[in-house]
PDB file of N, CA and C in Angstrom:
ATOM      1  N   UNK A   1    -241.591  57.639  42.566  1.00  0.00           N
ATOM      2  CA  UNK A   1    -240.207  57.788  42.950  1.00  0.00           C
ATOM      3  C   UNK A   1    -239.354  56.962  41.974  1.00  0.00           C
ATOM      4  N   UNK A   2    -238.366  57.012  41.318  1.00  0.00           N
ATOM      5  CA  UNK A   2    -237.111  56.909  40.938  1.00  0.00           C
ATOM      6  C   UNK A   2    -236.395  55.613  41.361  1.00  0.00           C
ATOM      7  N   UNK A   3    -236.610  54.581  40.592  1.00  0.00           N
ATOM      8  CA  UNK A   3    -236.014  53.084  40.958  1.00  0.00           C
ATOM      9  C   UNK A   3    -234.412  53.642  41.387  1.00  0.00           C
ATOM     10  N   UNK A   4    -233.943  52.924  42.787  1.00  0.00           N
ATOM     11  CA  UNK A   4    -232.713  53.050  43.527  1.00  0.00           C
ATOM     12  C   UNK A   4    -231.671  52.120  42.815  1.00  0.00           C
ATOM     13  N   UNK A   5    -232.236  51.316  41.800  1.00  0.00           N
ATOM     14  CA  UNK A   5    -231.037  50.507  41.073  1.00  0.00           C
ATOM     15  C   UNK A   5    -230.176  51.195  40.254  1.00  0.00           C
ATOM     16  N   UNK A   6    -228.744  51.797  40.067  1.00  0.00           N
ATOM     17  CA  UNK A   6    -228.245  52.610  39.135  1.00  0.00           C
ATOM     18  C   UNK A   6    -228.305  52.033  37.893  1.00  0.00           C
ATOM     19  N   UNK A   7    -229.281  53.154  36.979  1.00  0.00           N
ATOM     20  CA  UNK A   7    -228.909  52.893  35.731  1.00  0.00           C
ATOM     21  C   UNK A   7    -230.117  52.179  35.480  1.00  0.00           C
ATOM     22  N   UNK A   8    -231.176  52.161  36.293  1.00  0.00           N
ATOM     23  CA  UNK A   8    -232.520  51.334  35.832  1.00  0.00           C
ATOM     24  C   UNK A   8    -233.637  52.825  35.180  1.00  0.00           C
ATOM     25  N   UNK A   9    -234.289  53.017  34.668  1.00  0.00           N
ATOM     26  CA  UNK A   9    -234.980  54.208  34.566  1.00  0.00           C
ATOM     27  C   UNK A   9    -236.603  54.202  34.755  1.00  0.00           C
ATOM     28  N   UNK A  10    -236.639  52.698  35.369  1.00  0.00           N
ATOM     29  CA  UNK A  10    -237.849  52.462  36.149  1.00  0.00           C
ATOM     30  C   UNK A  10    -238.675  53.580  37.258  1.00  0.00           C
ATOM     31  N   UNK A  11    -239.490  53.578  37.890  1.00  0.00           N
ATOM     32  CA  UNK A  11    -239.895  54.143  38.613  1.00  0.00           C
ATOM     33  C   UNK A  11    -240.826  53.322  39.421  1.00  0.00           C
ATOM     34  N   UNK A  12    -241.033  53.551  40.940  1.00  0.00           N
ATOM     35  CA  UNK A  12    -241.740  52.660  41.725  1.00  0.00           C
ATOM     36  C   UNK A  12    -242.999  52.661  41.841  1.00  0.00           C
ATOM     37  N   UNK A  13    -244.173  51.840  42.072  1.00  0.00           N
ATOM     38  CA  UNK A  13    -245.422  52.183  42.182  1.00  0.00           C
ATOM     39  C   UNK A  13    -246.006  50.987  43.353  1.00  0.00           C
ATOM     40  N   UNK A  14    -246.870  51.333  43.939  1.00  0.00           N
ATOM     41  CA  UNK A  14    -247.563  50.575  44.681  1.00  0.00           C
ATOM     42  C   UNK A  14    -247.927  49.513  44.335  1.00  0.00           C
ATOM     43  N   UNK A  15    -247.896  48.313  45.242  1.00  0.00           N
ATOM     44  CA  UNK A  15    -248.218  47.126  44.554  1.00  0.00           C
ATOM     45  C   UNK A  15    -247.983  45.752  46.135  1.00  0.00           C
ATOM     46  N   UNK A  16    -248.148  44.782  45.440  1.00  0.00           N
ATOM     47  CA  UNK A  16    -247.937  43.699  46.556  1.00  0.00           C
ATOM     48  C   UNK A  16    -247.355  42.680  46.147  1.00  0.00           C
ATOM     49  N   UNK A  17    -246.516  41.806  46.940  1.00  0.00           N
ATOM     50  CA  UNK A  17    -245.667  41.047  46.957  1.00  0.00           C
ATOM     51  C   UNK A  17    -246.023  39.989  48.012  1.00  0.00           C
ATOM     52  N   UNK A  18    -245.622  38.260  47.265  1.00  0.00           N
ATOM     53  CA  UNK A  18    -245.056  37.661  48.199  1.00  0.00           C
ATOM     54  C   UNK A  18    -243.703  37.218  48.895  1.00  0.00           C
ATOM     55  N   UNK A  19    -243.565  38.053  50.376  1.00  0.00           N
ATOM     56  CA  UNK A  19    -242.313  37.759  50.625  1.00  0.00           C
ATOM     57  C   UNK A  19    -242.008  36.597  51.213  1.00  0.00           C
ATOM     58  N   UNK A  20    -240.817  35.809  51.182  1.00  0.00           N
ATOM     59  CA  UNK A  20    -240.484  34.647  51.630  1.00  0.00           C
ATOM     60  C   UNK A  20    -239.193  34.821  52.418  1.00  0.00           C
ATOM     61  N   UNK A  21    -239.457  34.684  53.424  1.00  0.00           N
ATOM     62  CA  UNK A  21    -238.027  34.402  55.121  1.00  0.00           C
ATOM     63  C   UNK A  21    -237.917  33.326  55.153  1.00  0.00           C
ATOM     64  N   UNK A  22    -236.254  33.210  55.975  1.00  0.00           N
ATOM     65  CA  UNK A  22    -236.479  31.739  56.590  1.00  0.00           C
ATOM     66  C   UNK A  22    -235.988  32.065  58.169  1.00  0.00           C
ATOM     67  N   UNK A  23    -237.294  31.622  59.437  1.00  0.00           N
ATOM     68  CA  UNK A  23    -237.176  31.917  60.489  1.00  0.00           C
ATOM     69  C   UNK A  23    -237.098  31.060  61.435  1.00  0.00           C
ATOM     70  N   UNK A  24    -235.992  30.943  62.189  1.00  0.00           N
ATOM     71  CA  UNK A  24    -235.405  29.757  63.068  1.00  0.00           C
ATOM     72  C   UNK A  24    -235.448  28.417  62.217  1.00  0.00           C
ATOM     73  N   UNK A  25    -234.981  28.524  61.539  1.00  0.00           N
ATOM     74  CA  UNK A  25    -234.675  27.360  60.512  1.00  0.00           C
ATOM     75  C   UNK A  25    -236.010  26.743  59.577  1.00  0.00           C
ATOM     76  N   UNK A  26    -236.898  27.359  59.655  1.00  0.00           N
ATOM     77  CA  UNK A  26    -238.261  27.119  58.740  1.00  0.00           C
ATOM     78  C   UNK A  26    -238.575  28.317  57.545  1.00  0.00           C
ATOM     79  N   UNK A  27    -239.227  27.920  56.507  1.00  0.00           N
ATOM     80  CA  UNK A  27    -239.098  29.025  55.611  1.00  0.00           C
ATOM     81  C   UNK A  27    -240.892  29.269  55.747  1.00  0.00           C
ATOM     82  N   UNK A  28    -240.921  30.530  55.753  1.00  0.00           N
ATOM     83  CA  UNK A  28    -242.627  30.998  55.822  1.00  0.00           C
ATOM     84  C   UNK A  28    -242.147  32.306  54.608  1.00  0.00           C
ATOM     85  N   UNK A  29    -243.558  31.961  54.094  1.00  0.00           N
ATOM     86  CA  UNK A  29    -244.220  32.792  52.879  1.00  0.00           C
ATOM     87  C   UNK A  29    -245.226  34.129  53.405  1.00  0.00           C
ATOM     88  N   UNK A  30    -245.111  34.377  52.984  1.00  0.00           N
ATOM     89  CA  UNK A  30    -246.119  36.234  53.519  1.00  0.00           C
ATOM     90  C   UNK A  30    -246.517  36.234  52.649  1.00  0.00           C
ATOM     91  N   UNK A  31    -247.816  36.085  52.209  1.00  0.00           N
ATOM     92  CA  UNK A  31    -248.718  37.195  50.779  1.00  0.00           C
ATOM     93  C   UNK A  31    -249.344  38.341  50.455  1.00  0.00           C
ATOM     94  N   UNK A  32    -249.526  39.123  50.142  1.00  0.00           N
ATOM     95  CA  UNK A  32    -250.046  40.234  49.736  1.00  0.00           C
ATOM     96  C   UNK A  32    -249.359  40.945  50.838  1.00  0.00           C
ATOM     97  N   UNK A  33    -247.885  41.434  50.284  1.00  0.00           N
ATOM     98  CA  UNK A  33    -247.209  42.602  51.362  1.00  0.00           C
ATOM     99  C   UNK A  33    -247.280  43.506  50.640  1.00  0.00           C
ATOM    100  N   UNK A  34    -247.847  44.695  50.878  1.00  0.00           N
ATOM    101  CA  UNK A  34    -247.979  45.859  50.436  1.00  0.00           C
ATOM    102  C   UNK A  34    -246.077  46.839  49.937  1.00  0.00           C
ATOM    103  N   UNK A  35    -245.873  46.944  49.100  1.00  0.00           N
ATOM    104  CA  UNK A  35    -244.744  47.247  48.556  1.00  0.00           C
ATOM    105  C   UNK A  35    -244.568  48.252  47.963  1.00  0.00           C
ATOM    106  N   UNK A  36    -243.943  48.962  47.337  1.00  0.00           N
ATOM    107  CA  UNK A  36    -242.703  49.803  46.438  1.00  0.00           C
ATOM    108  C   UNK A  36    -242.172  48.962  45.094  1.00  0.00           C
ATOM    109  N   UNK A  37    -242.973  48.671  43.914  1.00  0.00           N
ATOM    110  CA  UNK A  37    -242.306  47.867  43.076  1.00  0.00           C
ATOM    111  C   UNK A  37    -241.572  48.199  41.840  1.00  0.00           C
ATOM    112  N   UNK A  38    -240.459  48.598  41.471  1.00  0.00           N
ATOM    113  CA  UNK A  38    -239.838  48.893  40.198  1.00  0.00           C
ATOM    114  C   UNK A  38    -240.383  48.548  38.859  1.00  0.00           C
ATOM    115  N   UNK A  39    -241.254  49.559  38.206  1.00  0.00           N
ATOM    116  CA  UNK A  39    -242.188  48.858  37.012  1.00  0.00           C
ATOM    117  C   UNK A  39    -241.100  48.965  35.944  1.00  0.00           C
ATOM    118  N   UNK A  40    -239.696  48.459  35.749  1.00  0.00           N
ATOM    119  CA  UNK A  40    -238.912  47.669  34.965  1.00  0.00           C
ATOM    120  C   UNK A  40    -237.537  46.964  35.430  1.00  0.00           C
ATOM    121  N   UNK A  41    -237.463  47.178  36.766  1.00  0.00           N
ATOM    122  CA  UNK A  41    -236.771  46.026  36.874  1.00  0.00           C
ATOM    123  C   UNK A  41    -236.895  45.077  37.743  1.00  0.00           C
ATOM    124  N   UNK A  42    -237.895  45.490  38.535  1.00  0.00           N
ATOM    125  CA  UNK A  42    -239.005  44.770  39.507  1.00  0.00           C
ATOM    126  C   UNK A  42    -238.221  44.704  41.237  1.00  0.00           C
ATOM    127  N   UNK A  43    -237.446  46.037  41.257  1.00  0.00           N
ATOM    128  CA  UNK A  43    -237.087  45.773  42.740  1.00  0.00           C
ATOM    129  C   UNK A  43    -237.711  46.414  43.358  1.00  0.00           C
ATOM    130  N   UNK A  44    -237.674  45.939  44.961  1.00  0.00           N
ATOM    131  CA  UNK A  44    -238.727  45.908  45.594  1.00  0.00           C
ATOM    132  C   UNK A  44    -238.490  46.605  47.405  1.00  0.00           C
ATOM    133  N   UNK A  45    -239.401  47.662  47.049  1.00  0.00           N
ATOM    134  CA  UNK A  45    -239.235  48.515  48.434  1.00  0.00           C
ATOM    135  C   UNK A  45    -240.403  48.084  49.594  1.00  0.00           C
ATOM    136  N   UNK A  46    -239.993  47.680  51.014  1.00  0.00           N
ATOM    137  CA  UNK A  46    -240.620  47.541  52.042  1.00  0.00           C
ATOM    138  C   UNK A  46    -240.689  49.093  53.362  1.00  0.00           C
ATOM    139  N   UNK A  47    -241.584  49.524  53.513  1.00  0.00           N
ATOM    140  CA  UNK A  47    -241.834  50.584  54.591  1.00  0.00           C
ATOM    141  C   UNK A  47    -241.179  49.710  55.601  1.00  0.00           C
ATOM    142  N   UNK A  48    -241.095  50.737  56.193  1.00  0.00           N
ATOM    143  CA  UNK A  48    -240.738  50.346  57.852  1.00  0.00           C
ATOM    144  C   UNK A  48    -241.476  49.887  58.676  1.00  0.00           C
ATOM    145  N   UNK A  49    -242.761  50.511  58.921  1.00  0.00           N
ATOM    146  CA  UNK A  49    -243.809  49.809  59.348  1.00  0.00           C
ATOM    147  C   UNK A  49    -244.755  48.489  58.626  1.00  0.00           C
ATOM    148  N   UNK A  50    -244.079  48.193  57.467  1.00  0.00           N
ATOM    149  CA  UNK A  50    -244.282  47.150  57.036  1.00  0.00           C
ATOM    150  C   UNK A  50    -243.498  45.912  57.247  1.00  0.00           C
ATOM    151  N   UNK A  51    -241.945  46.140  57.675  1.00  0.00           N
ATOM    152  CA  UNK A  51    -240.998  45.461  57.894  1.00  0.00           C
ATOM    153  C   UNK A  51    -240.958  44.772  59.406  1.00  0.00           C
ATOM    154  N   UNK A  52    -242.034  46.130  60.076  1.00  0.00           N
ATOM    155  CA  UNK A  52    -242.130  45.873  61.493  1.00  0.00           C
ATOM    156  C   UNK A  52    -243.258  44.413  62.128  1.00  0.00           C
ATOM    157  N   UNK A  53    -244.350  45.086  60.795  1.00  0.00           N
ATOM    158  CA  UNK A  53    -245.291  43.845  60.640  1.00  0.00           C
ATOM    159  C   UNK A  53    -245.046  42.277  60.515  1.00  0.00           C
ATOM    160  N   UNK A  54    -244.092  42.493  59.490  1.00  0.00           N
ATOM    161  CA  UNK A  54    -243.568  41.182  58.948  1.00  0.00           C
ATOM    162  C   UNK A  54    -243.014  40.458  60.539  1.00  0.00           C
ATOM    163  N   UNK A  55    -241.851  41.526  60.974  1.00  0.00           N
ATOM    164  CA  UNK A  55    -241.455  40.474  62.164  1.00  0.00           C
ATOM    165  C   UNK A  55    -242.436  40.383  63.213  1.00  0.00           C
ATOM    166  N   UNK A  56    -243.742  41.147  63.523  1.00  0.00           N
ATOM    167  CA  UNK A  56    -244.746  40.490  64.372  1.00  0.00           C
ATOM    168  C   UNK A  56    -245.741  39.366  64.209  1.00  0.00           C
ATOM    169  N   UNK A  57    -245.415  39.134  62.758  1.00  0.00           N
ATOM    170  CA  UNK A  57    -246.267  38.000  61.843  1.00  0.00           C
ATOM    171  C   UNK A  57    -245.505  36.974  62.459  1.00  0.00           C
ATOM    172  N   UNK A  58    -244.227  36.877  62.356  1.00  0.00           N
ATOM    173  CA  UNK A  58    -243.064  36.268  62.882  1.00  0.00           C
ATOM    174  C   UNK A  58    -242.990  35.807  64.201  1.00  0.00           C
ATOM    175  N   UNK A  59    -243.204  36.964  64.895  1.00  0.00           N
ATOM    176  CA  UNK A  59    -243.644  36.056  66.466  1.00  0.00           C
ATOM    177  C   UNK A  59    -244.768  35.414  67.189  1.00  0.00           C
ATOM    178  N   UNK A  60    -245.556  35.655  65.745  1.00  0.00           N
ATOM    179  CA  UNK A  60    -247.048  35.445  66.608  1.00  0.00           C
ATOM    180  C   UNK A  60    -246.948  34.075  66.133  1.00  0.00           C
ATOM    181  N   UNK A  61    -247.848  33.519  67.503  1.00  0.00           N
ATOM    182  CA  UNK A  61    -247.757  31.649  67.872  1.00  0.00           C
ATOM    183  C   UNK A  61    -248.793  30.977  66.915  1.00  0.00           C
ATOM    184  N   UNK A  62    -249.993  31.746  66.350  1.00  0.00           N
ATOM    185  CA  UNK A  62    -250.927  31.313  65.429  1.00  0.00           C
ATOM    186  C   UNK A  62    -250.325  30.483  64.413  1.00  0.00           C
ATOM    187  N   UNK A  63    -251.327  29.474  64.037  1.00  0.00           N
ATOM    188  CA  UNK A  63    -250.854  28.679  62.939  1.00  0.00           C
ATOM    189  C   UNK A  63    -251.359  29.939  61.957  1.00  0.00           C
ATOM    190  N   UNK A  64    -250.454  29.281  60.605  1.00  0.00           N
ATOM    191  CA  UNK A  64    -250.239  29.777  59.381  1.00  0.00           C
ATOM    192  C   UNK A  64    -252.152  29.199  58.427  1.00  0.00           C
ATOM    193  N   UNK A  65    -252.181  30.133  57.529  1.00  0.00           N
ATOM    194  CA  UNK A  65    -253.289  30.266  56.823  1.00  0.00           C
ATOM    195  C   UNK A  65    -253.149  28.967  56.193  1.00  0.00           C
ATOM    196  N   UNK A  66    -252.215  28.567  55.607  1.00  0.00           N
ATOM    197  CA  UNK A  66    -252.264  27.021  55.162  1.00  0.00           C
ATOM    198  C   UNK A  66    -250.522  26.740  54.676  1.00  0.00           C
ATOM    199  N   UNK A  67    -250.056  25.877  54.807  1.00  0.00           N
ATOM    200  CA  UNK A  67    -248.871  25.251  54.109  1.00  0.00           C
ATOM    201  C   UNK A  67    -248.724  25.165  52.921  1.00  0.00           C
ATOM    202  N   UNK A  68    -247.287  24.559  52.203  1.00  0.00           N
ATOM    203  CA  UNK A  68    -246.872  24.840  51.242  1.00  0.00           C
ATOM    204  C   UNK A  68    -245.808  23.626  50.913  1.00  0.00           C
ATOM    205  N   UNK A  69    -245.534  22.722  50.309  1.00  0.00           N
ATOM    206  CA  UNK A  69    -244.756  22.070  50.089  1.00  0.00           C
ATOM    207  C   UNK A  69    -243.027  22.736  49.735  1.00  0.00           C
ATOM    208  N   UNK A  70    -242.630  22.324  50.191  1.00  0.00           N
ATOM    209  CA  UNK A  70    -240.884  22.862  49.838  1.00  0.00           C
ATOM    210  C   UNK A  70    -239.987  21.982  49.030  1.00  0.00           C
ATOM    211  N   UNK A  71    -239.336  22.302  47.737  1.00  0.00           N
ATOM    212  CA  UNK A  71    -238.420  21.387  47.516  1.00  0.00           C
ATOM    213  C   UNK A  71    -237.100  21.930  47.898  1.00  0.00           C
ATOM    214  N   UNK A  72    -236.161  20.749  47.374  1.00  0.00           N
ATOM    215  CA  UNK A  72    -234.786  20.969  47.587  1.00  0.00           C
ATOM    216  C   UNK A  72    -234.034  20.939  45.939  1.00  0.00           C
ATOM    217  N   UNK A  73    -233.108  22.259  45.746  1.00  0.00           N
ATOM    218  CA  UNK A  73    -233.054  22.081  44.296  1.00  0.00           C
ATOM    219  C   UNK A  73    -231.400  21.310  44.323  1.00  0.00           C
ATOM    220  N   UNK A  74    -230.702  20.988  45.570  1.00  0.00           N
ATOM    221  CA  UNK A  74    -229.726  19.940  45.550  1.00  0.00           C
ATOM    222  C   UNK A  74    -229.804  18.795  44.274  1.00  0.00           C
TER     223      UNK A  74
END
C-alpha cells in the first residue's frame, strides 16, 4: 500500500515496532508491535486490532517483562 504521507513515494510493508505511551502518568514501552512501516519515510501504521491489544496490555495488572531507566531531557 501507498505511504499516507503526501508527497512521500514510499510504500508500506510489514514489520515491527517499539511503541512507547504514557499511561496514567507512567511511560511503558511495547516491543515487537506488529506494524505498517513506510520503507522511506518510516511512518507507521497500527491495525485496529492491534491498537485494541495495546490498550489491554494497558490494563492488565501483570508486572512488565523488565524496566527501563527514563531520563529527563530538561
Amino acid at each position: 500500500m501507498k505511504c499516507s504521507i503526501e508527497g512521500c513515494p514510499g510504500e508500506y510493508e510489514a514489520g515491527t515496532v517499539m511503541h512507547t505511551v504514557r499511561h496514567h502518568g507512567q511511560v511503558t514501552v511495547i516491543d515487537h508491535v506488529p506494524a505498517e512501516i513506510c520503507s522511506a519515510c518510516g511512518d507507521v501504521l497500527l491495525k485496529p486490532a492491534t491498537v485494541r491489544r495495546i490498550e489491554d496490555l494497558l490494563q492488565d495488572k501483570r508486572q512488565p517483562a523488565s524496566t527501563v531507566p527514563l531520563y529527563e531531557f530538561a
